[in-house]
Protein backbone atom coordinates (compact mmCIF):
# COMPACT_ATOMS: atom_id res chain seq x y z
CA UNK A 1 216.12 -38.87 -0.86
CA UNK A 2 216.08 -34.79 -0.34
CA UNK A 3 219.81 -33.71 -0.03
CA UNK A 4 221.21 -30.72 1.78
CA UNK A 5 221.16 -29.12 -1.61
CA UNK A 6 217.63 -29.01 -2.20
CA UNK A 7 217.15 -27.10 1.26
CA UNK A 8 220.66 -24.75 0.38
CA UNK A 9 219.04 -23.85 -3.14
CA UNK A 10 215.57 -23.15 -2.17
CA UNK A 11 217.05 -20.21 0.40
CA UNK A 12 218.64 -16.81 -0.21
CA UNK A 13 221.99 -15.22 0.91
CA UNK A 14 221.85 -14.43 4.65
CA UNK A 15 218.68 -16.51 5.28
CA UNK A 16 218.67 -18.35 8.50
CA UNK A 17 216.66 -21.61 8.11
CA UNK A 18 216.47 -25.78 10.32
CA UNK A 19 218.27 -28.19 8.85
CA UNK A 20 216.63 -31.58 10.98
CA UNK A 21 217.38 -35.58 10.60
CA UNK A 22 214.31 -35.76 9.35
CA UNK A 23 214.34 -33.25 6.76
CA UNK A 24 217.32 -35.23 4.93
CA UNK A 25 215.86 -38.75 6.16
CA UNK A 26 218.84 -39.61 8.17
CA UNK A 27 219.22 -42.02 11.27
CA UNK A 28 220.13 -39.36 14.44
CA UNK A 29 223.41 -40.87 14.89
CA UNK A 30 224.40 -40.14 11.17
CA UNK A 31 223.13 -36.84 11.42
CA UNK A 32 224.48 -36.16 14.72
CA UNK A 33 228.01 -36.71 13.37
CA UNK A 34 227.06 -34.42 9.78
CA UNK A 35 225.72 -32.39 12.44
CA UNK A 36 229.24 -32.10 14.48
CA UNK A 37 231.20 -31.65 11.29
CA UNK A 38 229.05 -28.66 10.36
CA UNK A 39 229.02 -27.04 13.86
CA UNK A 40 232.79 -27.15 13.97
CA UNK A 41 233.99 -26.67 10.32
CA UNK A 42 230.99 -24.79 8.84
CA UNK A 43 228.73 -26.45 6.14
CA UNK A 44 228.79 -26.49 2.72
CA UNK A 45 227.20 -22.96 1.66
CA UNK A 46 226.11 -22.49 5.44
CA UNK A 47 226.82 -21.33 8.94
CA UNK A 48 225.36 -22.99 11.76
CA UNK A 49 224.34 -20.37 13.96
CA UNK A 50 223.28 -21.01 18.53
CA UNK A 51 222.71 -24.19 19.81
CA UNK A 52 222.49 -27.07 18.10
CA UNK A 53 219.21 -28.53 19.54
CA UNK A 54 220.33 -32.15 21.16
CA UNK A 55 217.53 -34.93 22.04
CA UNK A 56 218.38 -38.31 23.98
CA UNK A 57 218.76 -41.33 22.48
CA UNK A 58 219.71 -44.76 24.35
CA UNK A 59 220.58 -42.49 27.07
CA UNK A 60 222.78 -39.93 24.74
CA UNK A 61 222.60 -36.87 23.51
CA UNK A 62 222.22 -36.60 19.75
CA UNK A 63 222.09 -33.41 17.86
CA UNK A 64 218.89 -33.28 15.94
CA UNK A 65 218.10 -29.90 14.47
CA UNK A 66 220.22 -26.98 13.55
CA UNK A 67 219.47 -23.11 12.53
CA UNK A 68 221.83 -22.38 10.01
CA UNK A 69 222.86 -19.28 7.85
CA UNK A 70 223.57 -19.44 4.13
CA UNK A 71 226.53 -18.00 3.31
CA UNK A 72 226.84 -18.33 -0.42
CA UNK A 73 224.51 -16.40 -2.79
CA UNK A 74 224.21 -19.95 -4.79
CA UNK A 75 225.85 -23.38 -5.51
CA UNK A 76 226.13 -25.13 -8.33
């Protein structure tokens, strides 16, 4: 299962990149939630920059893709 790391490591300081449910293999509600935390707190080497982009599920709105920054110039 591709972790956040994978995508973190693979970019350089200041790039601006997607992060998606997909792209980490996560169910939109779980990512939605990850999603929140990072929007509000800031992720772990990362920034999320705009609009989170939201799509409806069950008649909700679920975030499920974010632009982020990195922030860090690497993590362990």
């Amino acid at each position: 299962m591709a972790g956040i790391d994978d995508f973190l490591n693979k970019q350089k300081y200041g790039a601006t990149f997607v992060i998606s449910a997909q792209m980490l293999r996560m169910k939109p509600q779980e990512f939605h939630a990850l999603a929140q935390a990072w929007f509000d707190d800031g992720g772990p080497g990362f920034n999320v920059v705009g609009m989170p982009h939201r799509t409806v599920l069950d008649g909700e709105f679920l975030i499920n893709r974010v632009t982020v920054t990195k922030t860090v110039s690497s993590r362990p």
